[in-house]
C-alpha atoms as a PDB file:
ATOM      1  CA  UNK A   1      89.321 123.440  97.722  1.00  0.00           C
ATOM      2  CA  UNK A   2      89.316 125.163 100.897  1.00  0.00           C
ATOM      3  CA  UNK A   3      91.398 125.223 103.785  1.00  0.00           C
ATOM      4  CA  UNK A   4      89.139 123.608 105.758  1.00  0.00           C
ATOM      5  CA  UNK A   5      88.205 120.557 103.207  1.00  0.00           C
ATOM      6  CA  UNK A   6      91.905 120.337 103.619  1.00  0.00           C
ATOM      7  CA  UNK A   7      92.491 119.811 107.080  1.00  0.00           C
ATOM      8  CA  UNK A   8      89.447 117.705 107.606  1.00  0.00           C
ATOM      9  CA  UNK A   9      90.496 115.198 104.658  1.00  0.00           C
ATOM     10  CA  UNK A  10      93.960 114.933 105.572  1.00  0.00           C
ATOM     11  CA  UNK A  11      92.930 114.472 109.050  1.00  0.00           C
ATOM     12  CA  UNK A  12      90.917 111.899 108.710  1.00  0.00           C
ATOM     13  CA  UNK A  13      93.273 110.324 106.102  1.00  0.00           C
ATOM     14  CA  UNK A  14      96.148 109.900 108.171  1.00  0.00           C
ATOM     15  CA  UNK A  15      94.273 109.011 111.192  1.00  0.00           C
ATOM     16  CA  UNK A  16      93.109 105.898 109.245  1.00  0.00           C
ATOM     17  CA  UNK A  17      96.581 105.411 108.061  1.00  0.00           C
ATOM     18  CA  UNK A  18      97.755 105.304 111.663  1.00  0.00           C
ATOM     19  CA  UNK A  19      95.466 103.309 112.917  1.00  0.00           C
ATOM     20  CA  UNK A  20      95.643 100.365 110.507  1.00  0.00           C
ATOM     21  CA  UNK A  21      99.284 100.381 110.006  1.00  0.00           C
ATOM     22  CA  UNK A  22      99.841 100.965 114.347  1.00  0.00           C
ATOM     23  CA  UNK A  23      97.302  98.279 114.371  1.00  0.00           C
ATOM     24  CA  UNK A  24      99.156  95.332 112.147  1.00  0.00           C
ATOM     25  CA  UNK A  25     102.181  96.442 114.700  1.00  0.00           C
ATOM     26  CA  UNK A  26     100.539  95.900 117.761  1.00  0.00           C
ATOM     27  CA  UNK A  27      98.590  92.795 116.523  1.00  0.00           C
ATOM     28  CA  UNK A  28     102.055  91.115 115.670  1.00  0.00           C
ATOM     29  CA  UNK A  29     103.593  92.450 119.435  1.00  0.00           C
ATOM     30  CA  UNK A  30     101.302  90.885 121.600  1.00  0.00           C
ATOM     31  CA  UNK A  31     101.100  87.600 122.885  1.00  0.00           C
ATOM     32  CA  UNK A  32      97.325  88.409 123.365  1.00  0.00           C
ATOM     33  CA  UNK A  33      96.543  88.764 119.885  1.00  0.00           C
ATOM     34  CA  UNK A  34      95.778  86.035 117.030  1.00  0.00           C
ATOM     35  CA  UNK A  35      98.472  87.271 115.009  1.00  0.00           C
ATOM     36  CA  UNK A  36     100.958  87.415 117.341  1.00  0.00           C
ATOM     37  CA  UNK A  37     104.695  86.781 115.736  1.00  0.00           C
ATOM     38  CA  UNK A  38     103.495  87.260 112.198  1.00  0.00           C
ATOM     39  CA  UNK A  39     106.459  88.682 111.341  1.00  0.00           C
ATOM     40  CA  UNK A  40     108.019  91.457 109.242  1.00  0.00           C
ATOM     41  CA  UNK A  41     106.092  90.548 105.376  1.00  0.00           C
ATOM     42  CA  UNK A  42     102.785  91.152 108.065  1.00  0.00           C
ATOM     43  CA  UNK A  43     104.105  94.555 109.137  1.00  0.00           C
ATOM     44  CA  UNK A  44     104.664  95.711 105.351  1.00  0.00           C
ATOM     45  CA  UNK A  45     101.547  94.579 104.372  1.00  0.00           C
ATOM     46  CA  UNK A  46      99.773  95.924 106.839  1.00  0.00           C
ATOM     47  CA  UNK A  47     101.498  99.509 106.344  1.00  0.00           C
ATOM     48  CA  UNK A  48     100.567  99.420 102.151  1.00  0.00           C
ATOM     49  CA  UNK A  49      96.861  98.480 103.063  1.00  0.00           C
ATOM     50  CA  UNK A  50      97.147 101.401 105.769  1.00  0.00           C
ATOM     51  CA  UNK A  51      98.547 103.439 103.281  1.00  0.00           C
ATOM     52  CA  UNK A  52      95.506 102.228 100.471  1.00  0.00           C
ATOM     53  CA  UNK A  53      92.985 102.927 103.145  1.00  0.00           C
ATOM     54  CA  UNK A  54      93.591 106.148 104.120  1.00  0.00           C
ATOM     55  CA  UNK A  55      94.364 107.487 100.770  1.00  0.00           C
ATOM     56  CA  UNK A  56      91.463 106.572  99.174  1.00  0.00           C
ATOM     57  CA  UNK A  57      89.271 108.138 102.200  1.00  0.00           C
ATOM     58  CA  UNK A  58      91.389 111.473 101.898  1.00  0.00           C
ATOM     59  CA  UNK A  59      91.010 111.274  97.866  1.00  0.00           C
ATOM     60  CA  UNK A  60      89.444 114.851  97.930  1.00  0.00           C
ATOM     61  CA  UNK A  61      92.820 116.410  99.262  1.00  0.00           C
ATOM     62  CA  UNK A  62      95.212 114.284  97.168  1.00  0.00           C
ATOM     63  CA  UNK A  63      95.359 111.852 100.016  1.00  0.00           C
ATOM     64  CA  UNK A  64      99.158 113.452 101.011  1.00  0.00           C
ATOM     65  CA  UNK A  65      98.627 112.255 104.571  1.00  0.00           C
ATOM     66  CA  UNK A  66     102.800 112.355 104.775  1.00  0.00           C
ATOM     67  CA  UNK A  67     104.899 116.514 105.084  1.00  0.00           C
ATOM     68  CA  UNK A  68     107.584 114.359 102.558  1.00  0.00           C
ATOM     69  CA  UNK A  69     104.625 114.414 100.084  1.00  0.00           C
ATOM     70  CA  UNK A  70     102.979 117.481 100.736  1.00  0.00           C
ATOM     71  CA  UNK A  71     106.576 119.388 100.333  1.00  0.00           C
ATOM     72  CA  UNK A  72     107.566 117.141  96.911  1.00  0.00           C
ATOM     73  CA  UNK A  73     104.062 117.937  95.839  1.00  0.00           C
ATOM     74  CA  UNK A  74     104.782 121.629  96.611  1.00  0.00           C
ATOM     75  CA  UNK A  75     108.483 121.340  94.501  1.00  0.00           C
ATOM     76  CA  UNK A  76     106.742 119.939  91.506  1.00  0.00           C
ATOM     77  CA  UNK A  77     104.152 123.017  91.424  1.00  0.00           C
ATOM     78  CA  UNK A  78     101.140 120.696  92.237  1.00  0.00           C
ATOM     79  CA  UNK A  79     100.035 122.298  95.123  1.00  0.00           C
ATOM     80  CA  UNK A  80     100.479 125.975  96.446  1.00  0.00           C
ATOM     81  CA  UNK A  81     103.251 126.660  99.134  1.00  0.00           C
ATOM     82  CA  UNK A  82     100.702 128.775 100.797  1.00  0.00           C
ATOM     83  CA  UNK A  83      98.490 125.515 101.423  1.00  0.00           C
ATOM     84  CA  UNK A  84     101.642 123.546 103.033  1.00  0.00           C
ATOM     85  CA  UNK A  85     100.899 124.396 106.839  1.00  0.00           C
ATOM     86  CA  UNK A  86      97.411 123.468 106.088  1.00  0.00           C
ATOM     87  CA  UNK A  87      98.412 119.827 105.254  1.00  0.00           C
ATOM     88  CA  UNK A  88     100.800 119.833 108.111  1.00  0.00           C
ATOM     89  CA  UNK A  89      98.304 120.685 110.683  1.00  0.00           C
ATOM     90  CA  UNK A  90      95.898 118.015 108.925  1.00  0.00           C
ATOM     91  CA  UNK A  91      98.617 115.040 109.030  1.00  0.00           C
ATOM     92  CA  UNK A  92      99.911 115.766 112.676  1.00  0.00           C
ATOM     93  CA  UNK A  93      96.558 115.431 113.979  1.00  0.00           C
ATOM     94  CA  UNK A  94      95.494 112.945 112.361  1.00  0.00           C
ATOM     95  CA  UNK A  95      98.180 110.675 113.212  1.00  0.00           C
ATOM     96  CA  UNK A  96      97.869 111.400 117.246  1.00  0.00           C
ATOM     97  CA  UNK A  97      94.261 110.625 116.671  1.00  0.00           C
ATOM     98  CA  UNK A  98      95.319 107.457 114.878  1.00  0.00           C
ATOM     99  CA  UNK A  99      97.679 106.552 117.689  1.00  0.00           C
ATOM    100  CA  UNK A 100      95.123 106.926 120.318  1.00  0.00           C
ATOM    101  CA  UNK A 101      92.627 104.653 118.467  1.00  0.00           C
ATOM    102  CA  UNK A 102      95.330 102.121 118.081  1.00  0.00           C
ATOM    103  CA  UNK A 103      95.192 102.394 122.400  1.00  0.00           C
ATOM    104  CA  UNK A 104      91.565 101.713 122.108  1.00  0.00           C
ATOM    105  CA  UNK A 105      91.373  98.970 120.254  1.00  0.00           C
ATOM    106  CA  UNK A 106      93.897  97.050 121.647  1.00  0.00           C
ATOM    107  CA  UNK A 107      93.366  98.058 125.530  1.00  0.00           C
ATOM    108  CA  UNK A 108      93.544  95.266 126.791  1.00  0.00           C
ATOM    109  CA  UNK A 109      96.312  93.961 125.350  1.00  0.00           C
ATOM    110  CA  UNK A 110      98.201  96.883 126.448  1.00  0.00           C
ATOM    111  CA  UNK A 111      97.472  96.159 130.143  1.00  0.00           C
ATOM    112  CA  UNK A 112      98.275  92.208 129.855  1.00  0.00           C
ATOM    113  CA  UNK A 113     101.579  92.899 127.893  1.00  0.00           C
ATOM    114  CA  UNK A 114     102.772  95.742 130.011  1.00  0.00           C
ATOM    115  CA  UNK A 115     101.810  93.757 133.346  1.00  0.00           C
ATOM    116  CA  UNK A 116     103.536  90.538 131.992  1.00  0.00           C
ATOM    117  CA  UNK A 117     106.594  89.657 134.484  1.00  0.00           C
ATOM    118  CA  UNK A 118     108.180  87.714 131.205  1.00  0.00           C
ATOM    119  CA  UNK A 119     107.917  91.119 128.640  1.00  0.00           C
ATOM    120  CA  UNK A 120     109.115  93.010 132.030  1.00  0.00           C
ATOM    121  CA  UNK A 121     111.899  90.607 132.153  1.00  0.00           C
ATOM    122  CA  UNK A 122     113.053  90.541 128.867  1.00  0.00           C
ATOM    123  CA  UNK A 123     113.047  94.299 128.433  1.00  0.00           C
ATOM    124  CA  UNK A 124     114.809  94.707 131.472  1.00  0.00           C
ATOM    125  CA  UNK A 125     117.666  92.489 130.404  1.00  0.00           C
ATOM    126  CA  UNK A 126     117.423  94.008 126.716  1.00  0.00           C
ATOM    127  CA  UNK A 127     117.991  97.472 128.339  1.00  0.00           C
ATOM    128  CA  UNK A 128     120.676  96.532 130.609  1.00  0.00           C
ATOM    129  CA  UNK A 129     123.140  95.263 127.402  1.00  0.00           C
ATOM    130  CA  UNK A 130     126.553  97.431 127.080  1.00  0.00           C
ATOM    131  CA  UNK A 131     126.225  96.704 123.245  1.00  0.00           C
ATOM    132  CA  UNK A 132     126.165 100.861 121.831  1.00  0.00           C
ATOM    133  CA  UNK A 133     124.650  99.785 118.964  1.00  0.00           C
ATOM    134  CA  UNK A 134     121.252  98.704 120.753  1.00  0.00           C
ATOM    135  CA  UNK A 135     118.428 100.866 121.798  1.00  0.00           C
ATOM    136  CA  UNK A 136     118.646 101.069 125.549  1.00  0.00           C
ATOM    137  CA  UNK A 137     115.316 103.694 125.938  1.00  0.00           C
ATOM    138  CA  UNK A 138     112.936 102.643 123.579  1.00  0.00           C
ATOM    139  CA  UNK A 139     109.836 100.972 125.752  1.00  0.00           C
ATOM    140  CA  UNK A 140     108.184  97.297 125.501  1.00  0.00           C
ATOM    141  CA  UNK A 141     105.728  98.915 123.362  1.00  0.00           C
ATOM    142  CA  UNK A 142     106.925 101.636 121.639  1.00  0.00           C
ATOM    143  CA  UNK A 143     107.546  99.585 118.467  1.00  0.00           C
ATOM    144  CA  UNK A 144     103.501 100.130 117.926  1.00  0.00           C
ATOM    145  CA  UNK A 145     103.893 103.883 117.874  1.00  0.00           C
ATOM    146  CA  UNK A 146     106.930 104.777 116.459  1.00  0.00           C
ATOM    147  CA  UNK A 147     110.247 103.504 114.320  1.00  0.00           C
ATOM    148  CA  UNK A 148     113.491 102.528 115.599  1.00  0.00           C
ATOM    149  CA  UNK A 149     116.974 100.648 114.545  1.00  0.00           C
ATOM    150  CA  UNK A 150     118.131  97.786 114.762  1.00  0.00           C
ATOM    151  CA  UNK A 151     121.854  99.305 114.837  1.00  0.00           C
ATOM    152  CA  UNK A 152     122.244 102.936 116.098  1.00  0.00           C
ATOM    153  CA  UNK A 153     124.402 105.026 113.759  1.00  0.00           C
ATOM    154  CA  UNK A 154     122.994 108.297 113.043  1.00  0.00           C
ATOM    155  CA  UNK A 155     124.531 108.657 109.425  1.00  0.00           C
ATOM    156  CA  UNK A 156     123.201 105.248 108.212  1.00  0.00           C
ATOM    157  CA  UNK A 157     120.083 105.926 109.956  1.00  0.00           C
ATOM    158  CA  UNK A 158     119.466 109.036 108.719  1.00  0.00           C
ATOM    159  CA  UNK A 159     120.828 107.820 105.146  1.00  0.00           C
ATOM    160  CA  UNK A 160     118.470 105.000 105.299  1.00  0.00           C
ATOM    161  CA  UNK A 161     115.434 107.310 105.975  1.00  0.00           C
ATOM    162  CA  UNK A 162     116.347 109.964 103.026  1.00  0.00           C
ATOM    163  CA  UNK A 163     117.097 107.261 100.475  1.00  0.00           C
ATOM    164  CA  UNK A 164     113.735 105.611 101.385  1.00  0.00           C
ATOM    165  CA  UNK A 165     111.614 108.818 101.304  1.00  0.00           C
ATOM    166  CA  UNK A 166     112.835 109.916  97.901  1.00  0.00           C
ATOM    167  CA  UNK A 167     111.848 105.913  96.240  1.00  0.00           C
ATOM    168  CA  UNK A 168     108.215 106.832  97.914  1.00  0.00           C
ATOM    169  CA  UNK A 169     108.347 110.813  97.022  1.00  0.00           C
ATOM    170  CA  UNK A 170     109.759 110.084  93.425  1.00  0.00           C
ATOM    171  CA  UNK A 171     107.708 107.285  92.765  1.00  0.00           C
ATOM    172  CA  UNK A 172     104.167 109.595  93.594  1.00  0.00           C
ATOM    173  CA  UNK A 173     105.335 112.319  91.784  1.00  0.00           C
ATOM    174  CA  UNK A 174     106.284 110.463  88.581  1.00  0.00           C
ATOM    175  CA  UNK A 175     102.915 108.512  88.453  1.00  0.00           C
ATOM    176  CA  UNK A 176     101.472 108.978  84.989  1.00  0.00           C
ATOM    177  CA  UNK A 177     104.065 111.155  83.188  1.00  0.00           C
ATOM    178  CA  UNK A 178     103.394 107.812  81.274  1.00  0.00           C
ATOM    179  CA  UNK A 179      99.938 108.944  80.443  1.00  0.00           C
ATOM    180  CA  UNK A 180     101.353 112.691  79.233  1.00  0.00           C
ATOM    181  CA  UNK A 181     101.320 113.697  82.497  1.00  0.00           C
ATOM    182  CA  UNK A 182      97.695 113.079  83.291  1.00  0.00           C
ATOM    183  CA  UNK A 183      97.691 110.814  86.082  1.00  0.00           C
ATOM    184  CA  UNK A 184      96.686 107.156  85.845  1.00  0.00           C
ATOM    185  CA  UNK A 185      93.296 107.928  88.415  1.00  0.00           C
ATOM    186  CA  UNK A 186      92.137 105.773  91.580  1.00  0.00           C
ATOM    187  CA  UNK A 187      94.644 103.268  90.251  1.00  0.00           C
ATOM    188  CA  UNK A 188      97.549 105.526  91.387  1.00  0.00           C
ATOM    189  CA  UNK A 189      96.744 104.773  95.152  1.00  0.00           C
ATOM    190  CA  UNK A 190      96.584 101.292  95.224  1.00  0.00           C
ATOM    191  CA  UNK A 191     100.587 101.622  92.817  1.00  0.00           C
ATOM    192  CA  UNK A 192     101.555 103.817  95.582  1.00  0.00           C
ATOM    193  CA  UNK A 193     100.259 100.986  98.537  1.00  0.00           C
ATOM    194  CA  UNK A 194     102.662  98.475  96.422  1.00  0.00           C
ATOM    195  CA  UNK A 195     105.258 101.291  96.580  1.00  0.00           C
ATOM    196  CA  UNK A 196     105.080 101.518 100.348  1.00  0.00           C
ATOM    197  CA  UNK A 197     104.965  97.453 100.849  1.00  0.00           C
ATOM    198  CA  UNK A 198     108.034  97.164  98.532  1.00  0.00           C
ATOM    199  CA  UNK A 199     109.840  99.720 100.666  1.00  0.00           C
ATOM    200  CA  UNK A 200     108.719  97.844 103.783  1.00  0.00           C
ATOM    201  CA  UNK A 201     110.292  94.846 102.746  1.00  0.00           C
ATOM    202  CA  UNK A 202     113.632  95.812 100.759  1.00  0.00           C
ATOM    203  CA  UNK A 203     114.176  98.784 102.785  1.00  0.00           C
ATOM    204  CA  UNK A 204     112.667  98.884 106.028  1.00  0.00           C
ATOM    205  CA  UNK A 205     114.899  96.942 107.829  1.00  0.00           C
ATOM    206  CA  UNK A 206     117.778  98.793 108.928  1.00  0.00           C
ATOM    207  CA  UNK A 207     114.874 101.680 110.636  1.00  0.00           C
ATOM    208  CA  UNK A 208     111.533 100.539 110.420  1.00  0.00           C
ATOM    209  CA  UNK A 209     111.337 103.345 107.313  1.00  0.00           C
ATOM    210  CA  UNK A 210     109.372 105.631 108.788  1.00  0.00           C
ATOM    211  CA  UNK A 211     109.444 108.005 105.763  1.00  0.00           C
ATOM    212  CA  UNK A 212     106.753 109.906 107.278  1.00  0.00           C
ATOM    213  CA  UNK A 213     107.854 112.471 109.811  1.00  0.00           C
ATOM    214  CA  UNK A 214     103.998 112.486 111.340  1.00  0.00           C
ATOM    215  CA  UNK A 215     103.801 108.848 111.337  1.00  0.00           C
ATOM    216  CA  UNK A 216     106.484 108.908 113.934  1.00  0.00           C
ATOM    217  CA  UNK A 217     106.578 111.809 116.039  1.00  0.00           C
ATOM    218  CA  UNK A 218     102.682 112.097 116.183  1.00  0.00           C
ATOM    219  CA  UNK A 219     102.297 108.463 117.808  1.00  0.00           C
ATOM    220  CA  UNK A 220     105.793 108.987 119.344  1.00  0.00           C
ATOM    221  CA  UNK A 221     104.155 111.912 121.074  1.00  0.00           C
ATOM    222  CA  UNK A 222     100.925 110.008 121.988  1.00  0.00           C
ATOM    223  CA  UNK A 223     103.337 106.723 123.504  1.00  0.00           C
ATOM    224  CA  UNK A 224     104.598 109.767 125.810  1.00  0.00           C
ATOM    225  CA  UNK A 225     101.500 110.949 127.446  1.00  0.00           C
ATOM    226  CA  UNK A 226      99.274 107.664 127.461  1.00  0.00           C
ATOM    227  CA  UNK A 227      99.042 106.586 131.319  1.00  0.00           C
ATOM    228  CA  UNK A 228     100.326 103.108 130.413  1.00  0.00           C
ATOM    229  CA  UNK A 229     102.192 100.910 133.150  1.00  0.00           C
ATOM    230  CA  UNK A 230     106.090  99.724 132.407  1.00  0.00           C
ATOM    231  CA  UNK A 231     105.759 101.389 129.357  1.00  0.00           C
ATOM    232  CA  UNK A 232     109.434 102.840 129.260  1.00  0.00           C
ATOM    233  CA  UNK A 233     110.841 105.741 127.407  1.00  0.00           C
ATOM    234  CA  UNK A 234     109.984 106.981 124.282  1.00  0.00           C
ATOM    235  CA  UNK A 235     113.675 107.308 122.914  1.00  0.00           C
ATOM    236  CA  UNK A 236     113.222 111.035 121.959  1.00  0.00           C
ATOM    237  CA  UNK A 237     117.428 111.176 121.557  1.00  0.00           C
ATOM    238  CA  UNK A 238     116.393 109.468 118.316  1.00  0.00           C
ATOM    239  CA  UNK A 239     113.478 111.045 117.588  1.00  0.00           C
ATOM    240  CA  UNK A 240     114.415 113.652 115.221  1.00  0.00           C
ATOM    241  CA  UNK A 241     115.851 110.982 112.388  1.00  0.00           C
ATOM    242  CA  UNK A 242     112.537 109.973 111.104  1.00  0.00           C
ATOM    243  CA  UNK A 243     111.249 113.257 110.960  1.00  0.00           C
ATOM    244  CA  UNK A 244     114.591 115.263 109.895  1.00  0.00           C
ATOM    245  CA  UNK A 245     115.134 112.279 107.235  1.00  0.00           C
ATOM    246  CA  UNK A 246     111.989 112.268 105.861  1.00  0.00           C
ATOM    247  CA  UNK A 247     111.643 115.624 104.879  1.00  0.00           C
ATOM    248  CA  UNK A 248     114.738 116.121 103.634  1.00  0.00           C
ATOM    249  CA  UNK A 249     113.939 112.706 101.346  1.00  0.00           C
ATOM    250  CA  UNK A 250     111.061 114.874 100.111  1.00  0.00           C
ATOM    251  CA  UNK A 251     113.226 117.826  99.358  1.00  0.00           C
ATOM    252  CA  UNK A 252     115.654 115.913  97.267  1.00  0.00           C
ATOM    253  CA  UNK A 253     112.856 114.078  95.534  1.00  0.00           C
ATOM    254  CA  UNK A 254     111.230 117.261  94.697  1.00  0.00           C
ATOM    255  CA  UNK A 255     114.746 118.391  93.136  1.00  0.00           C
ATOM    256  CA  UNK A 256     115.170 115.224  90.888  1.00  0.00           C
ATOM    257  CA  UNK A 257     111.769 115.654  89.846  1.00  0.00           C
ATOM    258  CA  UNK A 258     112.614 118.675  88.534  1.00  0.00           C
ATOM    259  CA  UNK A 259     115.833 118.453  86.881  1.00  0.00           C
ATOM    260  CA  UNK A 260     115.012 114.995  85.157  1.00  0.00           C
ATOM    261  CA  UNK A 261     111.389 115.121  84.550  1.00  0.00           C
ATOM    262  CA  UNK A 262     109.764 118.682  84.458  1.00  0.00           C
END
């Protein structure tokens, strides 16, 4: 496979990723939308169907479409380190292009909820608590684009992101050592989709699990230079958790695949 069939694949991939699972966010946000305060089993859902989606139309890469993957994959000997920046490049493009179509989509609803003196309001006041343990800079909308806490501590936040990446990391490189190793086929995708909805609801609490540096800082990025009104900061002092985290998660997954299964 060349470097090219690469790029394109994971590109695509993750840009349908990002767009389905930015999507189920923004449809729950706003009080425009018909699913407005579906709540949290909605978001998870959402994010495993994303995750089913885009894997499935990036099948002729391996459907990584996450750097915690790619570099696990890479640990276990599945794919060559030589091929790594490749997927990088693919994923982080991919998800700004997701992010953007997530804009599109849902323009309208952008410009209502950002122009709504009640969101204003409540922002406002939200920003203005003394409580450290809130986010004071993350925007009315940023929750579409990117991941944050619900209590600030770096080490649990961090912890929370690692522990999370190595269930999905050690749960896709384990799939069909069952089977003497040789995979269990399309089937794989849809177990990891249940994977990624089962984090989403026992673990994605604490962070929004992220567990996808891309998935973060590429819409994260995107939330920064889209010229939409009120839309506050885009809490770049946290930033670096769901991306440091996550690869790290992959790291250690890669290691425990090693030492307890190769």
């Amino acid at each position: 496979m060349s470097s090219s069939d690469i790029f394109l694949s994971e590109t695509i991939g993750t840009a349908v990723l990002i767009l389905m699972g930015g999507g189920v966010c923004a449809a729950v946000t706003f009080k425009r939308s018909k699913a407005f305060n579906a709540g949290w089993v909605a978001i998870a859902f959402g994010w495993g169907f994303a995750v089913l989606t885009g894997a499935y139309i990036a099948a002729k890469s391996g459907a990584h479409l996450n750097p915690a993957v790619t570099i696990g994959l890479a640990i276990k000997g599945a794919i060559q380190w030589s091929q790594v920046p490749v997927y990088f490049a693919g994923e982080m493009l991919g998800a700004m292009i997701g992010a953007v179509l997530v804009w599109v989509v849902y323009y309208g609803q952008f410009r209502a909820h950002l122009t709504d003196p009640e969101v204003l309001a409540n922002h406002t006041s939200e920003e203005g608590m003394v409580d450290p343990t809130a986010a004071p800079k993350a925007g009315p909308v940023l929750g579409i684009f990117s991941t944050g806490p619900e209590i600030r501590n770096v080490v649990q936040n961090l912890a929370t992101e690692i522990i999370a990446t190595i269930v999905l990391v050690l749960a896709i490189l384990t799939l069909g050592l069952s089977d003497n190793g040789k995979g269990v086929g399309p089937i794989g995708t849809l177990l990891v989709a249940l994977v990624v909805t089962g984090i989403g609801l026992s673990l994605g609490g604490p962070t929004g699990y992220a567990i996808n540096p891309v998935r973060d800082l590429g819409p994260r990025i995107v939330h920064a230079l889209l010229p939409l009104p009120n839309k506050g900061g885009s809490d770049w002092g946290y930033a670096w958790i769901p991306v440091v985290g996550p690869l790290v998660g992959g790291v250690l997954a890669g290691g425990i695949y090693q030492l307890a299964f190769a």
